[in-house]
N, C-alpha and C. Protein backbone atom coordinates (compact mmCIF):
# COMPACT_ATOMS: atom_id res chain seq x y z
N UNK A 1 216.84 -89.16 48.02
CA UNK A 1 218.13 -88.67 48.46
C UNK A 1 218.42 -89.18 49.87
N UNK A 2 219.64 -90.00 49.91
CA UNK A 2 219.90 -90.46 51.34
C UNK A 2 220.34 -89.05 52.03
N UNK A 3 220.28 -89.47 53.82
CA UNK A 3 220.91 -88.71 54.38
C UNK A 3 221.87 -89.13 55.19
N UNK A 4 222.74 -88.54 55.60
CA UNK A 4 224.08 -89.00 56.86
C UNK A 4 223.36 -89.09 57.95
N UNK A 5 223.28 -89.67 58.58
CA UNK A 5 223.60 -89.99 59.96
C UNK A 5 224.56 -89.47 60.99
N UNK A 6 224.66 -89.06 61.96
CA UNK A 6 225.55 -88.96 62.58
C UNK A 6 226.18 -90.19 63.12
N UNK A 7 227.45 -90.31 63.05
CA UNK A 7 228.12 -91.37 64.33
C UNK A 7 227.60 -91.97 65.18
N UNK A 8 227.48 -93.16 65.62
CA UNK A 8 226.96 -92.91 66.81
C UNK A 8 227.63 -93.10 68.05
N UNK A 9 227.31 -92.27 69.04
CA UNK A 9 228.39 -91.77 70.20
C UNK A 9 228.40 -93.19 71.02
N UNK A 10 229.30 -93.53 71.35
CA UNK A 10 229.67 -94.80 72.44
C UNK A 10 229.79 -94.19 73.76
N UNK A 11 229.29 -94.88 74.47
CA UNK A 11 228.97 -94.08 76.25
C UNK A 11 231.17 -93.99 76.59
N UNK A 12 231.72 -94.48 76.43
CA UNK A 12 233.08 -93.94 77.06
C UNK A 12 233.35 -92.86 76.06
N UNK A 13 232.73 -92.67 75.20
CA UNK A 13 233.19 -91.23 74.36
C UNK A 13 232.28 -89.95 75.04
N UNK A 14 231.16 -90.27 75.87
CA UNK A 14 230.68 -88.80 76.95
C UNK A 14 231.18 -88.45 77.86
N UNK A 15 230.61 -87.38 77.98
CA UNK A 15 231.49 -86.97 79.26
C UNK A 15 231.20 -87.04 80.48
N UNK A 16 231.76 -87.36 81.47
CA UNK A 16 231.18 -87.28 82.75
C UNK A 16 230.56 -87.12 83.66
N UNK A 17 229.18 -86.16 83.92
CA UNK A 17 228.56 -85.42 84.13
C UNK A 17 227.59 -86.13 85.63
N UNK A 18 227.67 -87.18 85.71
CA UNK A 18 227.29 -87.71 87.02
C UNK A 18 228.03 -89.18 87.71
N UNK A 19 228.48 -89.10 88.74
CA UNK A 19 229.16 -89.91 89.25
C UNK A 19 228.83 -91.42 89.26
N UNK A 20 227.29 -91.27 89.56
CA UNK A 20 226.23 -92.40 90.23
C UNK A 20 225.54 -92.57 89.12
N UNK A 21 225.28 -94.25 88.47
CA UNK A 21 224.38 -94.30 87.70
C UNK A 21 223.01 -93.76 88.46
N UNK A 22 222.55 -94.34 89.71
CA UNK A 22 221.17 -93.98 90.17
C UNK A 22 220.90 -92.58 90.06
N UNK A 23 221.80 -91.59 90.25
CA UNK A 23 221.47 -90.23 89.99
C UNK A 23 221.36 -89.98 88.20
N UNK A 24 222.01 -90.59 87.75
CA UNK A 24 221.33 -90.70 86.18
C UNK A 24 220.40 -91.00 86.42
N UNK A 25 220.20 -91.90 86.47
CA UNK A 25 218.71 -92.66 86.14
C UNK A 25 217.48 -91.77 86.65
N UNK A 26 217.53 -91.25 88.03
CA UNK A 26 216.83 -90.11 88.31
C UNK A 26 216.83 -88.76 87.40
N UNK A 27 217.83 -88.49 87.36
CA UNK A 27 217.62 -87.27 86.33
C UNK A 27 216.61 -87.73 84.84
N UNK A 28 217.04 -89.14 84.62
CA UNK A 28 216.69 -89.63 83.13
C UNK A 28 215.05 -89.53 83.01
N UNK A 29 214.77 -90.00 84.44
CA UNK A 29 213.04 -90.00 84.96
C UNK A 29 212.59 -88.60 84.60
N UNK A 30 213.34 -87.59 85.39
CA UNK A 30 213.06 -85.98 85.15
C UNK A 30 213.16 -85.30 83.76
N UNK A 31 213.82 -85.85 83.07
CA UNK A 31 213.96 -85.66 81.53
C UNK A 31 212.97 -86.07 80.85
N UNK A 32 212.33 -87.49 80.75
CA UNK A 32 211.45 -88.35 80.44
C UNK A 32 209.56 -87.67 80.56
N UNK A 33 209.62 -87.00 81.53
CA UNK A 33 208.42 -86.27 82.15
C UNK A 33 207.77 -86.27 81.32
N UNK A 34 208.03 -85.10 80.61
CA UNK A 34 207.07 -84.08 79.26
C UNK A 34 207.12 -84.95 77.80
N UNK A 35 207.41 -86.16 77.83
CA UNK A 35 207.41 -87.11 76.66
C UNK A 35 206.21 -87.46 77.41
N UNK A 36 206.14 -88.36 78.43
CA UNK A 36 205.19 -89.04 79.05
C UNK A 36 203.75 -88.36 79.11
N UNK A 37 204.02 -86.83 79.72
CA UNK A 37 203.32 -85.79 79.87
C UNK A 37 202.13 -85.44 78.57
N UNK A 38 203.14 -85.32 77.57
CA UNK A 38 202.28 -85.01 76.16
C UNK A 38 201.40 -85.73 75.63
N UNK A 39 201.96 -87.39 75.41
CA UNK A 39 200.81 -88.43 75.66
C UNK A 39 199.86 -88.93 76.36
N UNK A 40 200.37 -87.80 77.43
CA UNK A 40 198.64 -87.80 78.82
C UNK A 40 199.01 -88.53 79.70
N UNK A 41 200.25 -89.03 79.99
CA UNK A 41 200.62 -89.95 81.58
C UNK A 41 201.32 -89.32 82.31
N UNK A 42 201.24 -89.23 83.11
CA UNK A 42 202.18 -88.77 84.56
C UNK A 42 202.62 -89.89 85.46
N UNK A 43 204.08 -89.62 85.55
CA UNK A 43 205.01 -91.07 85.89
C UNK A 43 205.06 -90.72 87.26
N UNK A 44 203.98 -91.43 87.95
CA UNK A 44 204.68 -91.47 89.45
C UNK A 44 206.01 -90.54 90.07
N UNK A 45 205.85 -90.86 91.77
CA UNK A 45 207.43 -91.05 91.83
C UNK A 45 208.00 -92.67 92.04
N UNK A 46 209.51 -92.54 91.57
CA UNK A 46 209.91 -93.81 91.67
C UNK A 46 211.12 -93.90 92.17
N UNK A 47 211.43 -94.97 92.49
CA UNK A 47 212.78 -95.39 92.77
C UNK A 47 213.57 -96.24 91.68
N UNK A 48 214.53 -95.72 91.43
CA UNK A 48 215.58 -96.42 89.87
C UNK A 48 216.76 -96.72 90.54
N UNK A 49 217.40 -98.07 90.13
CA UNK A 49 218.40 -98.37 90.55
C UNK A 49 219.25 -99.24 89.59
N UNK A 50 220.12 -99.65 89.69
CA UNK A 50 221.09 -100.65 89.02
C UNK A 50 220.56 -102.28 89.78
N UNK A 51 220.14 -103.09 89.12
CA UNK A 51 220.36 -104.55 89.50
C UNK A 51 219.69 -105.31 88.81
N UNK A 52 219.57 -106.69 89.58
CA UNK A 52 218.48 -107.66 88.88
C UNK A 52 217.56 -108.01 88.92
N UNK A 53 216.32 -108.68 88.44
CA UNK A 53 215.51 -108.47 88.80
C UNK A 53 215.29 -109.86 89.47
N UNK A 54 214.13 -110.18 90.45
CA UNK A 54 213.54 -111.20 91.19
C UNK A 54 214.32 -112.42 90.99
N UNK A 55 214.58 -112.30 89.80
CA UNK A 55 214.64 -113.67 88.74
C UNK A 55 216.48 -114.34 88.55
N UNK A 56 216.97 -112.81 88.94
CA UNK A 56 218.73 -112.89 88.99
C UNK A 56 219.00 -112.67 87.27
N UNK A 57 220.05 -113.77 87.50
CA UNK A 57 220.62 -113.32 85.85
C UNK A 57 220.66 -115.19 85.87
N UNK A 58 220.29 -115.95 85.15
CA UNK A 58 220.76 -116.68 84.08
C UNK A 58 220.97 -116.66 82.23
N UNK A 59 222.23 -116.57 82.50
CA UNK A 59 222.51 -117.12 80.69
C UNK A 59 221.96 -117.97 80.03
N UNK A 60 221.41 -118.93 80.66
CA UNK A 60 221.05 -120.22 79.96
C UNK A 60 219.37 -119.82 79.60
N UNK A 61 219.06 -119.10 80.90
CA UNK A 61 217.27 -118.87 80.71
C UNK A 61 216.61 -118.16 78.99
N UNK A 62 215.96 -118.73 79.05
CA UNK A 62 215.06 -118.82 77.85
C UNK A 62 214.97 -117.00 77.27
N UNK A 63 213.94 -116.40 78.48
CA UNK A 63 214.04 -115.22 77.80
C UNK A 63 214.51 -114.58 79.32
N UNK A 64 215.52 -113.39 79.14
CA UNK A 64 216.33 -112.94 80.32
C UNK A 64 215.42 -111.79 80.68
N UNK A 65 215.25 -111.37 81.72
CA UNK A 65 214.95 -110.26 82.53
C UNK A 65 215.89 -109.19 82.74
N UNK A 66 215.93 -107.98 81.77
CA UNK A 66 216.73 -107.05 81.91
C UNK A 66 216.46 -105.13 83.10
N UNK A 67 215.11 -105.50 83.08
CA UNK A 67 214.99 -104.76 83.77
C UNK A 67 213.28 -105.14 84.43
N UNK A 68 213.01 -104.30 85.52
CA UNK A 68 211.58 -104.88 85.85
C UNK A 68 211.54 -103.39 87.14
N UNK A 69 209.70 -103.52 87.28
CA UNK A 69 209.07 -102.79 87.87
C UNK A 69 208.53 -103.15 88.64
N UNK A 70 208.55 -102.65 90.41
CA UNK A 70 208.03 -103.80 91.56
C UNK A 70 206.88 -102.94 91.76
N UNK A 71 205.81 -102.97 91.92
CA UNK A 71 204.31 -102.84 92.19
C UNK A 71 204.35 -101.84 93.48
N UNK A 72 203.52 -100.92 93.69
CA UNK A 72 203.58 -100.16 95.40
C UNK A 72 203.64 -100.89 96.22
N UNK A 73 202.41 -101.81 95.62
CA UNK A 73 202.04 -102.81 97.05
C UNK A 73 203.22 -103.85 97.65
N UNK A 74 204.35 -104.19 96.05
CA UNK A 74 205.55 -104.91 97.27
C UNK A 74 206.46 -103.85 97.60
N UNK A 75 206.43 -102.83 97.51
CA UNK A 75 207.32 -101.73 98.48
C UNK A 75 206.99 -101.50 99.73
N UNK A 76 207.66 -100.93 100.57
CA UNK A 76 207.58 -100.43 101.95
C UNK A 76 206.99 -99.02 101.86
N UNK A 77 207.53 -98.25 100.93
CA UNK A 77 207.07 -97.21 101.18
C UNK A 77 205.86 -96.68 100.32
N UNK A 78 205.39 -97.83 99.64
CA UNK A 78 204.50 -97.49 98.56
C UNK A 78 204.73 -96.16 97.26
N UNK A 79 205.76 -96.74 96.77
CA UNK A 79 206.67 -96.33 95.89
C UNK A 79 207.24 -97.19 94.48
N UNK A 80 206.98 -97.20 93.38
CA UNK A 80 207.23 -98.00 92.71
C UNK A 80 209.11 -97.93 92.44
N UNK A 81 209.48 -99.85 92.56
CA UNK A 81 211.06 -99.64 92.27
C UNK A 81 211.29 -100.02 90.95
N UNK A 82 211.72 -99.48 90.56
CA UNK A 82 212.55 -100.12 89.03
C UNK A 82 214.53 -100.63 89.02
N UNK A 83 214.34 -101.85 88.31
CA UNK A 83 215.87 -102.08 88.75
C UNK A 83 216.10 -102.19 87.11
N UNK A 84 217.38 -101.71 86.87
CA UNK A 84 217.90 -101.57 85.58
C UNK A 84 218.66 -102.42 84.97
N UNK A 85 219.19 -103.62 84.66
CA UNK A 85 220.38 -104.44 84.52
C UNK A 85 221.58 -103.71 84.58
N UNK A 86 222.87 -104.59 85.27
CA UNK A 86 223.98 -103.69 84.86
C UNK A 86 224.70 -104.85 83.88
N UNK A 87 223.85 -105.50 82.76
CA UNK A 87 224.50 -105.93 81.79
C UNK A 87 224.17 -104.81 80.40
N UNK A 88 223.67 -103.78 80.56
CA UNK A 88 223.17 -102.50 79.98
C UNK A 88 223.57 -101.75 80.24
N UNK A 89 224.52 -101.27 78.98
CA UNK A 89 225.35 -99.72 79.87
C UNK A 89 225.26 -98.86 78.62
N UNK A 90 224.84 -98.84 77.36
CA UNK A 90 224.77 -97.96 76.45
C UNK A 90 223.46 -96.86 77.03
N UNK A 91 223.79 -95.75 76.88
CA UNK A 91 222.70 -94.60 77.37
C UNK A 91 221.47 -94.66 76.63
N UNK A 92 221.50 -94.89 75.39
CA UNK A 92 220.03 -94.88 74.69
C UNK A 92 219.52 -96.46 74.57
N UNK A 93 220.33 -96.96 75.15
CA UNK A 93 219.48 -98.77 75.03
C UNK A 93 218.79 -98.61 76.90
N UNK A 94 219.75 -97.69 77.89
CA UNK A 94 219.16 -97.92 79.33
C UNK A 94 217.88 -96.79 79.21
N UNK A 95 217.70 -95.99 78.11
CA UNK A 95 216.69 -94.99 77.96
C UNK A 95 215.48 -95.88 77.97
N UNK A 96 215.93 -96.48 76.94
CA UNK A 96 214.99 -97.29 75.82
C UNK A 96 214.02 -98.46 77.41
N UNK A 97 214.95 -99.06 78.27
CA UNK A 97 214.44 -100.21 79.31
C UNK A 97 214.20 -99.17 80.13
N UNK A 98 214.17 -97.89 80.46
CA UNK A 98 213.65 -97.07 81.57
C UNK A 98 212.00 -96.09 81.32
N UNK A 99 211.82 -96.04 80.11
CA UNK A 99 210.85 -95.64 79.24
C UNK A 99 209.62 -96.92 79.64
N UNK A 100 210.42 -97.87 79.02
CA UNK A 100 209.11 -99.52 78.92
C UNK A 100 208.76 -99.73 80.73
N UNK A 101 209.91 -99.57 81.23
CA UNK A 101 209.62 -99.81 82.84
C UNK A 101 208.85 -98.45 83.43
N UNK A 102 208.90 -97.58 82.97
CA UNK A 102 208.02 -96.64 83.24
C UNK A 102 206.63 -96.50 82.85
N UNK A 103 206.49 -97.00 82.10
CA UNK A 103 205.16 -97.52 81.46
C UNK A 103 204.18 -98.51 82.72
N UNK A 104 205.17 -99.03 83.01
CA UNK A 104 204.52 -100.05 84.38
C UNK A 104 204.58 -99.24 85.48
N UNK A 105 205.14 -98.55 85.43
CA UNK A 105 205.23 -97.73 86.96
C UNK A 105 203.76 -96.41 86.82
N UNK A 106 203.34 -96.49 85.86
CA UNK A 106 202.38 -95.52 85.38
C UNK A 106 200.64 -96.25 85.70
N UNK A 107 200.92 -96.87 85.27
CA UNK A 107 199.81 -98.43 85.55
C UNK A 107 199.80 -99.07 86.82
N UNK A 108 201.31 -98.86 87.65
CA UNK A 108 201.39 -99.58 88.78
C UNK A 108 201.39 -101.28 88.51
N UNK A 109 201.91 -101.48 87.40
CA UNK A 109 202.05 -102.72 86.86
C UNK A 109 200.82 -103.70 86.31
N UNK A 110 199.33 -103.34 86.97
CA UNK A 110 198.45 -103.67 86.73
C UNK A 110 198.03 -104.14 85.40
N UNK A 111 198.18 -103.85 84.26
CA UNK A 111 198.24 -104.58 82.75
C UNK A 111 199.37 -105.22 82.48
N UNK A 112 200.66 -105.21 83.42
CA UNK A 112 201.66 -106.69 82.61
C UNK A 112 201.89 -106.14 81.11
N UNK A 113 202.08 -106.64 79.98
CA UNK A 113 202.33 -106.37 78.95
C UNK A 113 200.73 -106.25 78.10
N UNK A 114 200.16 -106.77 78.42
CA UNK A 114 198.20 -106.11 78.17
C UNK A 114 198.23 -105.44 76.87
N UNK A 115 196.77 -104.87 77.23
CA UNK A 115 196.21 -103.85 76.29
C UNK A 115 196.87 -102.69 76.52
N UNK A 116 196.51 -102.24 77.90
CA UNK A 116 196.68 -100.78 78.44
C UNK A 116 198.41 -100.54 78.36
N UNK A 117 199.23 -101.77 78.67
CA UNK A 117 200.53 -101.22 78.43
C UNK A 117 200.78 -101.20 76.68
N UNK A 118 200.16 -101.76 75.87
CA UNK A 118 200.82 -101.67 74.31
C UNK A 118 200.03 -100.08 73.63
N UNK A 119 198.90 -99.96 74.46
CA UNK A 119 198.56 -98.32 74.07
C UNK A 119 199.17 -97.59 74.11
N UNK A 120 199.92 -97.45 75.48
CA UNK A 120 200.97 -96.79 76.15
C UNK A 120 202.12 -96.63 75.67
N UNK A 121 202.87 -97.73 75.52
CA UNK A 121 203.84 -97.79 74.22
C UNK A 121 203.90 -97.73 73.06
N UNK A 122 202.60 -97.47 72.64
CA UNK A 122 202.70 -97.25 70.78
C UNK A 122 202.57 -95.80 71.27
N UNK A 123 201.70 -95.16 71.71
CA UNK A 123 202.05 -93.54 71.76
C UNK A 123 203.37 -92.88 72.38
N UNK A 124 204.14 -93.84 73.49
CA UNK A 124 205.50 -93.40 73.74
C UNK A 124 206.19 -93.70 72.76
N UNK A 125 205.91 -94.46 71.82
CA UNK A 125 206.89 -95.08 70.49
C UNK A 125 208.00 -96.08 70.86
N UNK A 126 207.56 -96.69 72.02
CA UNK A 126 208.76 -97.63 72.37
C UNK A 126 209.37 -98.36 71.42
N UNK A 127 210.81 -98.52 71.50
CA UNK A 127 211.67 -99.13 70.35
C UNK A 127 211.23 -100.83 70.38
N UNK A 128 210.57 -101.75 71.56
CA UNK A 128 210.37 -102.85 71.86
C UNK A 128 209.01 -103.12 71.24
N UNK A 129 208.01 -102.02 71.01
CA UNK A 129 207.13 -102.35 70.38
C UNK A 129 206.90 -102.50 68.90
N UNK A 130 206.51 -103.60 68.24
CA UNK A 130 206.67 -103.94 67.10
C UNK A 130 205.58 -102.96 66.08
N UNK A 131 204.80 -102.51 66.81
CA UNK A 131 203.73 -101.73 66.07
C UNK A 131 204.13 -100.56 66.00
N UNK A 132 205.11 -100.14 65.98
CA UNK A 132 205.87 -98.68 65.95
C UNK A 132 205.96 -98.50 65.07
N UNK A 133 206.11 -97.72 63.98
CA UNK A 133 206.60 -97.75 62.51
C UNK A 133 207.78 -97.18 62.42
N UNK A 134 208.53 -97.82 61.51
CA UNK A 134 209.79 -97.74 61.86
C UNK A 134 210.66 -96.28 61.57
N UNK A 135 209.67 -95.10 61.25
CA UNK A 135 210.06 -93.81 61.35
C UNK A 135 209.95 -92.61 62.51
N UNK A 136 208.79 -93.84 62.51
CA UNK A 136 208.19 -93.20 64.24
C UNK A 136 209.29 -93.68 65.46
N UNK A 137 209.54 -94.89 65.53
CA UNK A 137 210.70 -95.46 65.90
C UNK A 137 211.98 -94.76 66.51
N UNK A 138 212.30 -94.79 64.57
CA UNK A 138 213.63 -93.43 64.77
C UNK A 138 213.59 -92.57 65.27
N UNK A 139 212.36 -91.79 65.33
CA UNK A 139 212.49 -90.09 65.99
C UNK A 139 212.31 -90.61 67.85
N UNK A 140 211.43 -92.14 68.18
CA UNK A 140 211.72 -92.28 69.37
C UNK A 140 213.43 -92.45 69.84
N UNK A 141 213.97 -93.20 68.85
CA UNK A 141 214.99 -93.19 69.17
C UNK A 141 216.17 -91.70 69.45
N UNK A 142 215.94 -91.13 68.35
CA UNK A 142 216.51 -89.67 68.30
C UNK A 142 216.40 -88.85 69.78
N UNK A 143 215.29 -89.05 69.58
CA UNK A 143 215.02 -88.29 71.41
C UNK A 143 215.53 -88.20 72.58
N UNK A 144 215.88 -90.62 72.40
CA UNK A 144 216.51 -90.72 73.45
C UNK A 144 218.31 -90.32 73.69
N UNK A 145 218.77 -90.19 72.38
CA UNK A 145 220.07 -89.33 72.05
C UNK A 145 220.39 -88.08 72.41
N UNK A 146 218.98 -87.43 72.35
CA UNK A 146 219.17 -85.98 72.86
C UNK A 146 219.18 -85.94 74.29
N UNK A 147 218.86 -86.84 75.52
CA UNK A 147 218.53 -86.66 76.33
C UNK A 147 220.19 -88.04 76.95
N UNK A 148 220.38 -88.36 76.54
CA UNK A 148 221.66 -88.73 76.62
C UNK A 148 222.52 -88.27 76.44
N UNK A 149 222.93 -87.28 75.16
CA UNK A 149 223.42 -86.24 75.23
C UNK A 149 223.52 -85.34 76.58
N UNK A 150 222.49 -84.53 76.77
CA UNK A 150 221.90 -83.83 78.37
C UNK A 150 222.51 -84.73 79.46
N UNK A 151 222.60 -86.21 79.72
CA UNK A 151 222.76 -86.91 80.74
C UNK A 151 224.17 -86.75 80.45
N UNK A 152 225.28 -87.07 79.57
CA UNK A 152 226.34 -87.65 79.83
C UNK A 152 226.80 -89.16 79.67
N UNK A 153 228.11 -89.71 80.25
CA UNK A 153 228.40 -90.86 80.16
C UNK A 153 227.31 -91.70 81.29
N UNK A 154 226.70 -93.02 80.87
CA UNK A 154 226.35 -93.56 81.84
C UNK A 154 227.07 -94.31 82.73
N UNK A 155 227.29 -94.16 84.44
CA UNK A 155 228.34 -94.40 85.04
C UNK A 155 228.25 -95.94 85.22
N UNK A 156 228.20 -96.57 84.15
CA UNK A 156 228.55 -98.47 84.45
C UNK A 156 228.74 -98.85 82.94
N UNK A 157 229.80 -99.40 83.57
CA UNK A 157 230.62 -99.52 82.36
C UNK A 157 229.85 -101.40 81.77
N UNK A 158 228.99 -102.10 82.34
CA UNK A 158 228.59 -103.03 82.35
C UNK A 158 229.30 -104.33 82.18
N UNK A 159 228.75 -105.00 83.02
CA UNK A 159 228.85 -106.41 83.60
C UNK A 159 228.67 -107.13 82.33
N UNK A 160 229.91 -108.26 81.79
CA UNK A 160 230.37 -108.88 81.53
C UNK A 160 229.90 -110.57 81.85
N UNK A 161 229.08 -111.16 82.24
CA UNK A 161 228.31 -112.55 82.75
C UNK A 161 228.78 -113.69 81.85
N UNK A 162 228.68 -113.16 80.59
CA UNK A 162 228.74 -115.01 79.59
C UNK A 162 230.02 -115.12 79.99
N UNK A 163 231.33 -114.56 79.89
CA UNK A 163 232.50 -115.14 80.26
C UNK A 163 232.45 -115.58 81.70
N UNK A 164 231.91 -115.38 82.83
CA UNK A 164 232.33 -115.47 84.00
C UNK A 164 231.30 -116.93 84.26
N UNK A 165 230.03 -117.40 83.41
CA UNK A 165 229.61 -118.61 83.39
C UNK A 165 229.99 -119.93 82.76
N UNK A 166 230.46 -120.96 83.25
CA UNK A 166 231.04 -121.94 82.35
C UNK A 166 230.03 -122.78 82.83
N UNK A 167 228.93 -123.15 82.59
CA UNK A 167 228.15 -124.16 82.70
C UNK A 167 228.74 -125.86 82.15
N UNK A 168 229.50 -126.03 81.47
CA UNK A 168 229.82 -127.12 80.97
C UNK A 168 231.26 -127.13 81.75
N UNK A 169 231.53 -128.42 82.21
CA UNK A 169 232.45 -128.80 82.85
C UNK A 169 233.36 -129.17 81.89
N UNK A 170 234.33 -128.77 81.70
CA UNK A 170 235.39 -128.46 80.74
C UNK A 170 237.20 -129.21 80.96
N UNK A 171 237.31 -130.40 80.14
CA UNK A 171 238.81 -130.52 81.41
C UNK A 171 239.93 -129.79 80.48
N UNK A 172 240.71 -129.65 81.81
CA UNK A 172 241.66 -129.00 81.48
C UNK A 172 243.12 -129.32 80.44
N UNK A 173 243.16 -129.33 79.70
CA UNK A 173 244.19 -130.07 78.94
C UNK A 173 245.55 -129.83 79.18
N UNK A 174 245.75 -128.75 79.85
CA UNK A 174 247.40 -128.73 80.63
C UNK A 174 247.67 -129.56 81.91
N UNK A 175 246.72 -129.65 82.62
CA UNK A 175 246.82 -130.23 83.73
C UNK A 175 246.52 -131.70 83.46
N UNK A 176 245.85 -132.20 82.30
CA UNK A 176 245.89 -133.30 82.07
C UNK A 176 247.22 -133.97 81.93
N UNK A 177 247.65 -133.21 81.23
CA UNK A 177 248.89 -133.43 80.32
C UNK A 177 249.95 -133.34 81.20
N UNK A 178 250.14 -133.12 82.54
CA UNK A 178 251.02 -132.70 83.66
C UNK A 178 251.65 -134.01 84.17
């Protein structure tokens, strides 16, 4: 017997509930806790923000960097940072890259994608990990709905890049034609 699904909610269909993505994203950390918690990790404190990582943004690059975790040791305050893309603005896809980046912030980045981080993520059920099963998956996913729900709209409406790159020099055919 199938079941329905609910809809699924599009971030301009929530409601408002924080001005500042970074204060999302903080709250999202505080939400996140007792998931982390139950599987036996305790997430630092951190710093979450909107940007890019080291690497910037290319379109053309092979595999893109959407979000990343900077180590204590390159902080000032010995604090792990996490930067979020703002080409990511759906609430349960920025769940989904704040979860995996938390995973590194737990480790202090020290395993990279490793052993110790794919342990980590098969018991958080990360949606990126392929060893998830894909029911286990869903209920990771479900979770992150409920807690998006709790958050609200996420405040970035996201950045737009492939149109604003024209890598190929293109002539103009009106001005040709002038």
């Amino acid at each position: 017997m199938a079941t329905m699904r609910a809809p699924r909610v599009k971030n301009e269909d929530r409601p408002v509930i924080h001005k500042y993505a970074e204060v999302w994203l903080a709250e999202a950390v505080e939400l996140l806790r007792p998931m982390f918690k139950e599987c036996g990790y305790e997430i630092p404190p951190v710093h979450v923000s909107v940007g890019f990582s080291t690497f910037g943004y290319n379109p053309k690059a092979k595999k893109r960097v959407i979000a990343v975790c900077h180590a204590k040791s390159m902080t000032r305050d010995g604090i792990n940072e996490i930067y979020i893309t703002p080409l990511v603005y759906e609430p349960v896809d920025v769940l989904g890259l704040l979860v995996h980046e938390l995973i590194h912030a737990v480790d202090d980045c020290q395993s990279g994608h490793g052993k110790t981080f794919q342990e980590m993520s098969l018991a958080l059920k990360c949606s990126d990990n392929l060893k998830v099963p894909l029911n286990v998956w869903r209920e990771a996913v479900d979770r992150h709905r409920k807690i998006a729900d709790l958050l609200g709209r996420y405040p970035r409406s996201g950045v737009n890049y492939e149109d604003s790159f024209d890598f190929e020099v293109k002539p103009n055919k009106e001005a040709l034609a002038a």
